[in-house]
PDB file of N, CA and C in Angstrom:
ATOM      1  N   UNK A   1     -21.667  29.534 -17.147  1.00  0.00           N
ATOM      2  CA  UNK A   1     -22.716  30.361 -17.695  1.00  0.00           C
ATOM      3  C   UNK A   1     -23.838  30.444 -16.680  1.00  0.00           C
ATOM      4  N   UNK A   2     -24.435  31.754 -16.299  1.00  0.00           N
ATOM      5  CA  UNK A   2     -25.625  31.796 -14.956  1.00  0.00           C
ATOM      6  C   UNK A   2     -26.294  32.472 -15.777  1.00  0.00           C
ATOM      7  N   UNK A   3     -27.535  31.782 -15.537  1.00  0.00           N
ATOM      8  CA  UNK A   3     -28.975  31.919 -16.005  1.00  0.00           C
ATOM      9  C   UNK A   3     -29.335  33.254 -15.066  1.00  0.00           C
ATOM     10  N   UNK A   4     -30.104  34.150 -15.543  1.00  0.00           N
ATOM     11  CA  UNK A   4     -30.304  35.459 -14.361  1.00  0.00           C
ATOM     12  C   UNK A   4     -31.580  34.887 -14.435  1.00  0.00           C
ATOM     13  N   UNK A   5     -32.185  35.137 -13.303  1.00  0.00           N
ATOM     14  CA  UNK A   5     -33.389  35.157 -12.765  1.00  0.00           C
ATOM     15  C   UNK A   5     -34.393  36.912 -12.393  1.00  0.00           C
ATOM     16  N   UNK A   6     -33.261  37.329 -12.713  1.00  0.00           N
ATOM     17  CA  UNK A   6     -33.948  38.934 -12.519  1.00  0.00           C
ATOM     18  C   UNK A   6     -34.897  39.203 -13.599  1.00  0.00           C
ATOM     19  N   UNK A   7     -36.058  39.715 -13.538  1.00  0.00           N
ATOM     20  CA  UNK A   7     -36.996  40.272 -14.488  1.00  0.00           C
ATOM     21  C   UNK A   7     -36.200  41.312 -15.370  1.00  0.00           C
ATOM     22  N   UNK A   8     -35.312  42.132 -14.490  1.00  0.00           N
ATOM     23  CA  UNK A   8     -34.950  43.595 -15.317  1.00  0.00           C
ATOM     24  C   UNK A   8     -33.787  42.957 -16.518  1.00  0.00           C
ATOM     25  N   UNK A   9     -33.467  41.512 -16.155  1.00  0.00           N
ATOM     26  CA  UNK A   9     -32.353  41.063 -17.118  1.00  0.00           C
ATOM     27  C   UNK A   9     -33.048  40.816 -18.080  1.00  0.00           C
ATOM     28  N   UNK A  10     -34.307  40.867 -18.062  1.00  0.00           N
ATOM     29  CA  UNK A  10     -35.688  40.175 -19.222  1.00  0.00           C
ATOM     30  C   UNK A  10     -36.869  41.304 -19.248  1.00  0.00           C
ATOM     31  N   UNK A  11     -36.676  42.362 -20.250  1.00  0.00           N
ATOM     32  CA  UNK A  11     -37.196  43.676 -20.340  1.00  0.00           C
ATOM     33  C   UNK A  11     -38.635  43.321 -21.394  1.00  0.00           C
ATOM     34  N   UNK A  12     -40.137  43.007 -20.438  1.00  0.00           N
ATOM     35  CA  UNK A  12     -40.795  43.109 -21.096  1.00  0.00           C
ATOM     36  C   UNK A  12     -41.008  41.462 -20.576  1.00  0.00           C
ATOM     37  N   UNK A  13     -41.074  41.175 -19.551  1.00  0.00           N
ATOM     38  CA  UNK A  13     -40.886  39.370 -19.285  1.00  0.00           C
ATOM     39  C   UNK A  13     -41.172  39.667 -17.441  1.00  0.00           C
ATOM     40  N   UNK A  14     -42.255  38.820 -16.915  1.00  0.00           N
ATOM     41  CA  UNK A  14     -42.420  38.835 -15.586  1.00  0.00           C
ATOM     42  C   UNK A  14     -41.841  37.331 -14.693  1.00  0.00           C
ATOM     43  N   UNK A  15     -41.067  37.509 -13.903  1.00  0.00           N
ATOM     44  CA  UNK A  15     -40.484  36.325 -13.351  1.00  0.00           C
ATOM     45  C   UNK A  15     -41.623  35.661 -12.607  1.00  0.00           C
ATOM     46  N   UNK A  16     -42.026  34.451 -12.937  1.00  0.00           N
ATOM     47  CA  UNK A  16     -43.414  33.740 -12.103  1.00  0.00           C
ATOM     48  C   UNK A  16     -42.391  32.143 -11.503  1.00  0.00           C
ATOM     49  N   UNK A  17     -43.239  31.771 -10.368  1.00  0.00           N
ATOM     50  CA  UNK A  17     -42.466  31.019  -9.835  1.00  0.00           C
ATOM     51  C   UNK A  17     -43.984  29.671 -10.205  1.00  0.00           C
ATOM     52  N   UNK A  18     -42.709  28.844 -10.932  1.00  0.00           N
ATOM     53  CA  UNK A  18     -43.890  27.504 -11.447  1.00  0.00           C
ATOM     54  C   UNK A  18     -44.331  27.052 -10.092  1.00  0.00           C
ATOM     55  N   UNK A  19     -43.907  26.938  -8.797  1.00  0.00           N
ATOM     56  CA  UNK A  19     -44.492  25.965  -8.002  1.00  0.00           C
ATOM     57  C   UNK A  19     -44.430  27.772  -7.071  1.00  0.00           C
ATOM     58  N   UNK A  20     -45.496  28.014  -6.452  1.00  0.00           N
ATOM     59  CA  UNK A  20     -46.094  29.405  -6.255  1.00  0.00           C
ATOM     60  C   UNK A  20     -45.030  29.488  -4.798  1.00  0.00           C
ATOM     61  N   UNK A  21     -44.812  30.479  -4.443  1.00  0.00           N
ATOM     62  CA  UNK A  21     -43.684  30.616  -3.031  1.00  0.00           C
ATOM     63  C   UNK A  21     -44.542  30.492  -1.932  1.00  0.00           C
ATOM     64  N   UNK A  22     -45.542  30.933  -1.648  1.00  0.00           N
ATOM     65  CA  UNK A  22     -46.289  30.755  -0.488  1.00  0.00           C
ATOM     66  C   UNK A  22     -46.335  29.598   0.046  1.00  0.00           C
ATOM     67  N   UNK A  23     -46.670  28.426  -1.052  1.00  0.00           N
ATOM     68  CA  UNK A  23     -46.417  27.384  -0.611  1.00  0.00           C
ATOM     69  C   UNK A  23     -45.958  26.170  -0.613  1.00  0.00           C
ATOM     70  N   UNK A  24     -44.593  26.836  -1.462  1.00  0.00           N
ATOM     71  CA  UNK A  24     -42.965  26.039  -1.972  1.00  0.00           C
ATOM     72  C   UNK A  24     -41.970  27.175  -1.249  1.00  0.00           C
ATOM     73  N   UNK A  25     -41.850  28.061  -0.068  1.00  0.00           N
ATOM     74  CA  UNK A  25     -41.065  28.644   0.367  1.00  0.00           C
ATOM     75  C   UNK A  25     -39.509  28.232   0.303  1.00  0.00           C
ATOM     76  N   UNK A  26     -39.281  27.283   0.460  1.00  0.00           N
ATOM     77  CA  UNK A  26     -37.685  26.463  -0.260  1.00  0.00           C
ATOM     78  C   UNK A  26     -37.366  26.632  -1.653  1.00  0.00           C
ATOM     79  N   UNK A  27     -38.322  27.117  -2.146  1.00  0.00           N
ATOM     80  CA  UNK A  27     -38.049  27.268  -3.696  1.00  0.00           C
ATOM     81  C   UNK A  27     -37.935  28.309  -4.242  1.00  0.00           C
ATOM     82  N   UNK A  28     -38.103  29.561  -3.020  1.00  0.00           N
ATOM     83  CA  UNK A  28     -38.317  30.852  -3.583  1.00  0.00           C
ATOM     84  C   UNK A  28     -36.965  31.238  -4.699  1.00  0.00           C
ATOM     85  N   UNK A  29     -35.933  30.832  -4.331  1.00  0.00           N
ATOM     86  CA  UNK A  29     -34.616  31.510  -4.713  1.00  0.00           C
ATOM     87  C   UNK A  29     -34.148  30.727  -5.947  1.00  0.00           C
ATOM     88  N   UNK A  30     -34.626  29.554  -6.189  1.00  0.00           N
ATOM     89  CA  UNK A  30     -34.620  28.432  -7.175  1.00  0.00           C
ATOM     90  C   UNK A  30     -34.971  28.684  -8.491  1.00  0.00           C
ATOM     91  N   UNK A  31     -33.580  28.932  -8.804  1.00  0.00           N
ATOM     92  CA  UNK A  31     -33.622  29.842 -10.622  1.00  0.00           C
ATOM     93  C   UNK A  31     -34.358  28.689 -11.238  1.00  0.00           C
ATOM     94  N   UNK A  32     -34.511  27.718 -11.176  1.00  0.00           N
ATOM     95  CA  UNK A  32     -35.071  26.415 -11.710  1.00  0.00           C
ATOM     96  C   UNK A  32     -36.443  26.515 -11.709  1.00  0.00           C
ATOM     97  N   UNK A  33     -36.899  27.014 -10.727  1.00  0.00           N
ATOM     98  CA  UNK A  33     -38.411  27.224 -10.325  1.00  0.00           C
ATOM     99  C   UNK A  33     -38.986  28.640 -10.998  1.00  0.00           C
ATOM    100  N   UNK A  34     -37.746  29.091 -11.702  1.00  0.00           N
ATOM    101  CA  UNK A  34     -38.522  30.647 -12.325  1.00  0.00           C
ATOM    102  C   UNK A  34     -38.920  30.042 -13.954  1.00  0.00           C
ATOM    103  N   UNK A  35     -39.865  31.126 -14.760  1.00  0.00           N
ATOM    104  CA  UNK A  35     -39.800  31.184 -15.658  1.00  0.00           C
ATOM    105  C   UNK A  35     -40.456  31.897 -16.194  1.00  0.00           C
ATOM    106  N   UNK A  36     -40.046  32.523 -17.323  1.00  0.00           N
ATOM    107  CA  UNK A  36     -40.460  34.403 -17.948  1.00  0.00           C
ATOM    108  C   UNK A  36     -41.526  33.981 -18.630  1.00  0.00           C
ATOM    109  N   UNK A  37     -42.520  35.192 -18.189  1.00  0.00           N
ATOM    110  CA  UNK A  37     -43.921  34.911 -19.045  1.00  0.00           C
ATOM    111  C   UNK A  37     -43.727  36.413 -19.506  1.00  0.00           C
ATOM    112  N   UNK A  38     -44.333  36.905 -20.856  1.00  0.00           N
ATOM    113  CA  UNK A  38     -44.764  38.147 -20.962  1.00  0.00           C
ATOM    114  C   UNK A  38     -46.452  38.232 -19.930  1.00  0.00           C
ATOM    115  N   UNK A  39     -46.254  39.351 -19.847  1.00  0.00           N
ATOM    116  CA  UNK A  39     -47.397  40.144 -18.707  1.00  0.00           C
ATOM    117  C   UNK A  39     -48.765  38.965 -18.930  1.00  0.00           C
ATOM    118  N   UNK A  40     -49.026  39.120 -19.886  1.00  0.00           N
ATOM    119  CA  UNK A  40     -50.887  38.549 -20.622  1.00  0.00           C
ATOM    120  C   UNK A  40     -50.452  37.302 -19.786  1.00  0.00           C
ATOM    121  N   UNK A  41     -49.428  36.896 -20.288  1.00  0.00           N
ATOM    122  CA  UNK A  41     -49.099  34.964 -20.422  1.00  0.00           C
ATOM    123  C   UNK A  41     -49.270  34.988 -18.856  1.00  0.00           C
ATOM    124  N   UNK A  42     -48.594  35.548 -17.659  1.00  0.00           N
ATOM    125  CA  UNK A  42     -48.970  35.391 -16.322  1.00  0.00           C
ATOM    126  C   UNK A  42     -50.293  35.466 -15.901  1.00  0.00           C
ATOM    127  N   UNK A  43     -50.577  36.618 -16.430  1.00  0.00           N
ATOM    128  CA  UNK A  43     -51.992  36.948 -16.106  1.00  0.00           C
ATOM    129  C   UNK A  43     -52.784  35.582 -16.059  1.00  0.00           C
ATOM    130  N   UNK A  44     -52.929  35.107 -17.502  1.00  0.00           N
ATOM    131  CA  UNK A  44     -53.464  33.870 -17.999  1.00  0.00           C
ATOM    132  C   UNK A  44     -53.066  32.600 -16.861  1.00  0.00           C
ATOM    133  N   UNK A  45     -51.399  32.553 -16.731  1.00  0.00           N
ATOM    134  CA  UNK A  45     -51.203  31.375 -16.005  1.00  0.00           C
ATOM    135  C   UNK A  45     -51.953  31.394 -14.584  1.00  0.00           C
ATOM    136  N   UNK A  46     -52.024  32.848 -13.791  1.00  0.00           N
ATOM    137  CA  UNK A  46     -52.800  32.320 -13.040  1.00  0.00           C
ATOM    138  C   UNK A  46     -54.625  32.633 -12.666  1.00  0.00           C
ATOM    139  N   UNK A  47     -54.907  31.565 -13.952  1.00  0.00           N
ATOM    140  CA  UNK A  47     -56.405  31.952 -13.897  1.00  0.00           C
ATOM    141  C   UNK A  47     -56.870  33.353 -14.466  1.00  0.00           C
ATOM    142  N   UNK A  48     -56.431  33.617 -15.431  1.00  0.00           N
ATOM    143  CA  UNK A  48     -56.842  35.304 -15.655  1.00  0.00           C
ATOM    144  C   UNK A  48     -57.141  36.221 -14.446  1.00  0.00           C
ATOM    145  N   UNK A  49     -55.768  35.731 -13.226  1.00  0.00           N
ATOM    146  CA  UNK A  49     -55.443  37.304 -12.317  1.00  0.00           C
ATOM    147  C   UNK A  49     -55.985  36.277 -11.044  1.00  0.00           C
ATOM    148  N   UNK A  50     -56.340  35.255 -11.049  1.00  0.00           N
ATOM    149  CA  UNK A  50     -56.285  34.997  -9.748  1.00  0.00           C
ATOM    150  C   UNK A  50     -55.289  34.650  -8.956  1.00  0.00           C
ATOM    151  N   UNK A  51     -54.460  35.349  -8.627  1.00  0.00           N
ATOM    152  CA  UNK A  51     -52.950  35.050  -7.847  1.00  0.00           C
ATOM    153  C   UNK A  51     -53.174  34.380  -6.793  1.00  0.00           C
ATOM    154  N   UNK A  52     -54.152  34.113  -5.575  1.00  0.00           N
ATOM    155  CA  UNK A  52     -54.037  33.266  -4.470  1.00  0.00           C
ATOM    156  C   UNK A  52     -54.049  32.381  -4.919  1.00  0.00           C
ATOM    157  N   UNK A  53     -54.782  31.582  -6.232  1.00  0.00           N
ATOM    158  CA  UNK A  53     -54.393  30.322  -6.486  1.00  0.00           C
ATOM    159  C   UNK A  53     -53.348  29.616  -6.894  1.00  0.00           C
ATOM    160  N   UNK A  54     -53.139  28.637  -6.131  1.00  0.00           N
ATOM    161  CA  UNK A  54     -51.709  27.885  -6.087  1.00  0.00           C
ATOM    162  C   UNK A  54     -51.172  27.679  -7.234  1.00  0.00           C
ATOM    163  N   UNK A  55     -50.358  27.604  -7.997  1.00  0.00           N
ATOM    164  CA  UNK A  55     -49.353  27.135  -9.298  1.00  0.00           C
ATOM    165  C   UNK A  55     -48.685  25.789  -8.640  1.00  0.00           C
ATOM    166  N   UNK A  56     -48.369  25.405 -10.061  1.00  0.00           N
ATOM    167  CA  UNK A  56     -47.884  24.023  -9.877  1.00  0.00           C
ATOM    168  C   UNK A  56     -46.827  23.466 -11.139  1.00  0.00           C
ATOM    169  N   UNK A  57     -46.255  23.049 -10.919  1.00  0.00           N
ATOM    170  CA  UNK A  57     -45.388  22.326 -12.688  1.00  0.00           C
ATOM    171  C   UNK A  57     -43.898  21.740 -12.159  1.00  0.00           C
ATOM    172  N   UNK A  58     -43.600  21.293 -13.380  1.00  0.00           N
ATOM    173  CA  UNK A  58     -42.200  20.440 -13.359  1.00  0.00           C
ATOM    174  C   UNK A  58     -41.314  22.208 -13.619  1.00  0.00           C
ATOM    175  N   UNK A  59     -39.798  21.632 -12.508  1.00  0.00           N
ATOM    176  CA  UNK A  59     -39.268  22.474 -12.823  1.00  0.00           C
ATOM    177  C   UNK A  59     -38.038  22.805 -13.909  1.00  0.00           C
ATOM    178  N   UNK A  60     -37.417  23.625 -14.133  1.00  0.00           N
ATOM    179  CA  UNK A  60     -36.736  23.743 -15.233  1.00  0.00           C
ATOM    180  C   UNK A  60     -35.253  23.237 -14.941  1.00  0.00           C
ATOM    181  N   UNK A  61     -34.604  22.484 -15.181  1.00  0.00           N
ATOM    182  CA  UNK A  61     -33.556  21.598 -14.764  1.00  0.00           C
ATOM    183  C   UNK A  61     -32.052  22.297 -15.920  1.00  0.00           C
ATOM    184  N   UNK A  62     -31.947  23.926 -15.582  1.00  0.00           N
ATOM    185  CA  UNK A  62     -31.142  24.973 -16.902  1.00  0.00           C
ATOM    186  C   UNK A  62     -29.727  24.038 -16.622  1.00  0.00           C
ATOM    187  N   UNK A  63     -29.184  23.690 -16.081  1.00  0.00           N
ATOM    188  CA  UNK A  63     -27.825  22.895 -16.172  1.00  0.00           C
ATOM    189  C   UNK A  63     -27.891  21.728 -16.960  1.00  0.00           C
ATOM    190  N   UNK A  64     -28.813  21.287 -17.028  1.00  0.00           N
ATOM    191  CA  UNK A  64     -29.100  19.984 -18.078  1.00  0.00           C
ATOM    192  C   UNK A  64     -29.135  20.415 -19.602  1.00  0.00           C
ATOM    193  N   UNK A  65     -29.806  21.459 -19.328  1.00  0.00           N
ATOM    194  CA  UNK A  65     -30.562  22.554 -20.628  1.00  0.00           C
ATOM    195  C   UNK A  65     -29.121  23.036 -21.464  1.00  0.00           C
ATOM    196  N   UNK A  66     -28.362  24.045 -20.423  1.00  0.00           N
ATOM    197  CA  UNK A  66     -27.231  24.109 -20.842  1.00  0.00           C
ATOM    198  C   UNK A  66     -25.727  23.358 -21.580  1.00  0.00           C
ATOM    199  N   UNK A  67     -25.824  22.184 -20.365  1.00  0.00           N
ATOM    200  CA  UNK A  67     -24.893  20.971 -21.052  1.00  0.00           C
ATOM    201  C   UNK A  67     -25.536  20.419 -22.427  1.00  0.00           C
ATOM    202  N   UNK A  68     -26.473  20.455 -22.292  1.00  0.00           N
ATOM    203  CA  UNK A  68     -27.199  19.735 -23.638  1.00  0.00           C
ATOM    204  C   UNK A  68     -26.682  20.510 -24.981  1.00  0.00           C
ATOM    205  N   UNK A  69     -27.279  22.184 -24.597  1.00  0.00           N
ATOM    206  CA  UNK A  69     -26.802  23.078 -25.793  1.00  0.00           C
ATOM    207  C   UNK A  69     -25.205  23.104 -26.102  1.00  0.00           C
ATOM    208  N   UNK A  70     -23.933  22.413 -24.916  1.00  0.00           N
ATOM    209  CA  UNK A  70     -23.304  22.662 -25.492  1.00  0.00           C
ATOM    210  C   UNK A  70     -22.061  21.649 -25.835  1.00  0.00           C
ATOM    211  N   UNK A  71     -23.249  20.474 -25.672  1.00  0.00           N
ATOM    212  CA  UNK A  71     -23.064  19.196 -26.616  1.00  0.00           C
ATOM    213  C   UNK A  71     -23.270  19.412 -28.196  1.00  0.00           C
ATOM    214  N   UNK A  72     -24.168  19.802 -28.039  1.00  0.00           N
ATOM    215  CA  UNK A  72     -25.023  19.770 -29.523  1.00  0.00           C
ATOM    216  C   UNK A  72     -23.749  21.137 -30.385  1.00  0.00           C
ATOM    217  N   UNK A  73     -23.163  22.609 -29.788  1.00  0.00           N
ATOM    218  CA  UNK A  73     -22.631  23.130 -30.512  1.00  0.00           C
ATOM    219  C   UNK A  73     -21.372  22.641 -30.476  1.00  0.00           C
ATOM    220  N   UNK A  74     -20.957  21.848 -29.477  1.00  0.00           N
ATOM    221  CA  UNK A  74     -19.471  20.822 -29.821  1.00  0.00           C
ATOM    222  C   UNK A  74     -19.797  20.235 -31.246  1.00  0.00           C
ATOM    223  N   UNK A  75     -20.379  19.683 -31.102  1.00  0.00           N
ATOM    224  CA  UNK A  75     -20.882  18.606 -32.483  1.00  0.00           C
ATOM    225  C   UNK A  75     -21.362  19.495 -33.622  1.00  0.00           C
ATOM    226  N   UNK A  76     -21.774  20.561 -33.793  1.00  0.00           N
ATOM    227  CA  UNK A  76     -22.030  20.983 -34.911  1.00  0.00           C
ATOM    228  C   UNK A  76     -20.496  21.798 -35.534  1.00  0.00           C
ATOM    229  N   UNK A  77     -19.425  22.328 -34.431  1.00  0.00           N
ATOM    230  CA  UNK A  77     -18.008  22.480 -34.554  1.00  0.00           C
ATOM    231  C   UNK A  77     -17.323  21.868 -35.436  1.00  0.00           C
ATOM    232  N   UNK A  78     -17.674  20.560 -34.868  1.00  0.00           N
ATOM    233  CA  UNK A  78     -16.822  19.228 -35.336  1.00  0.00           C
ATOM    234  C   UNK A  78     -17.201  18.879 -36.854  1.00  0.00           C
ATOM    235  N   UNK A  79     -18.515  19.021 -36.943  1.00  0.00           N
ATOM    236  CA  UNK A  79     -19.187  19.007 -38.336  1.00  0.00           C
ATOM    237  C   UNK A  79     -18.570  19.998 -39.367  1.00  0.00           C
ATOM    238  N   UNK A  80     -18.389  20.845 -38.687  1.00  0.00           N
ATOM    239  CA  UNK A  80     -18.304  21.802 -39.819  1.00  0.00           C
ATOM    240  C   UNK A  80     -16.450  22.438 -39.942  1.00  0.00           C
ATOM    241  N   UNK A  81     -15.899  21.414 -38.763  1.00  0.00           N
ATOM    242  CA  UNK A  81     -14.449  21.643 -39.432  1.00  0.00           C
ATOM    243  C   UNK A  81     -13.879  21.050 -40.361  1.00  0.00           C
ATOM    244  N   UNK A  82     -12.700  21.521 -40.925  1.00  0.00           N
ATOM    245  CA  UNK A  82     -12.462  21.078 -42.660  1.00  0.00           C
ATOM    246  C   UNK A  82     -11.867  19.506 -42.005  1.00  0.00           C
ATOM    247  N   UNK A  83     -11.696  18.593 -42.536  1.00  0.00           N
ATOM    248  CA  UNK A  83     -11.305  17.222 -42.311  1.00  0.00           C
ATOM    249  C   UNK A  83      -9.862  17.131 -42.933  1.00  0.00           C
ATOM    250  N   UNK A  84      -9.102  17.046 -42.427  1.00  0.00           N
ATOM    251  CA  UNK A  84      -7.500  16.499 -42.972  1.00  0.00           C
ATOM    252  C   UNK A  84      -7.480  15.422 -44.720  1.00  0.00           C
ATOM    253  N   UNK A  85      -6.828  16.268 -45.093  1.00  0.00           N
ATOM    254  CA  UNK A  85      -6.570  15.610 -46.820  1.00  0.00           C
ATOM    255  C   UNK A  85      -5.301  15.014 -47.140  1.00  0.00           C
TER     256      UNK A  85
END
């Protein structure tokens, strides 16, 4: 399962990079390092529009995220199959 990182895959959602590229350049491409804000919510994240200022945060670790979700729907499977009589 691949997480898209494209904005246009997220209609109405701006791709912002938690640790800013200018000066995390290794991270530019790092689907881990993205995450969808609607428009306001960016705006807001950086400083209501100040974009030279640096961003910063923990990044999003989606393979963990993923295995997790599909632990949890293994187990709700298992729950909800009929049990041998």
């Amino acid at each position: 399962m691949a997480e898209s990182s494209s904005p246009s895959a997220h209609p109405g959602y701006v791709g912002h990079h938690i640790n800013n590229a200018k000066n995390n350049q290794e991270m530019i491409g790092e689907p881990d390092n993205i995450i969808f804000l609607k428009p306001t919510e960016h705006y807001e994240t950086h400083s209501n529009g100040k974009y030279k200022i640096p961003t910063s945060g923990n990044t999003i670790n989606r393979r963990e995220l993923i295995k997790e979700a599909e632990q949890q729907a293994t187990q709700t499977e298992q729950k909800a199959a009929p049990t041998g009589q």
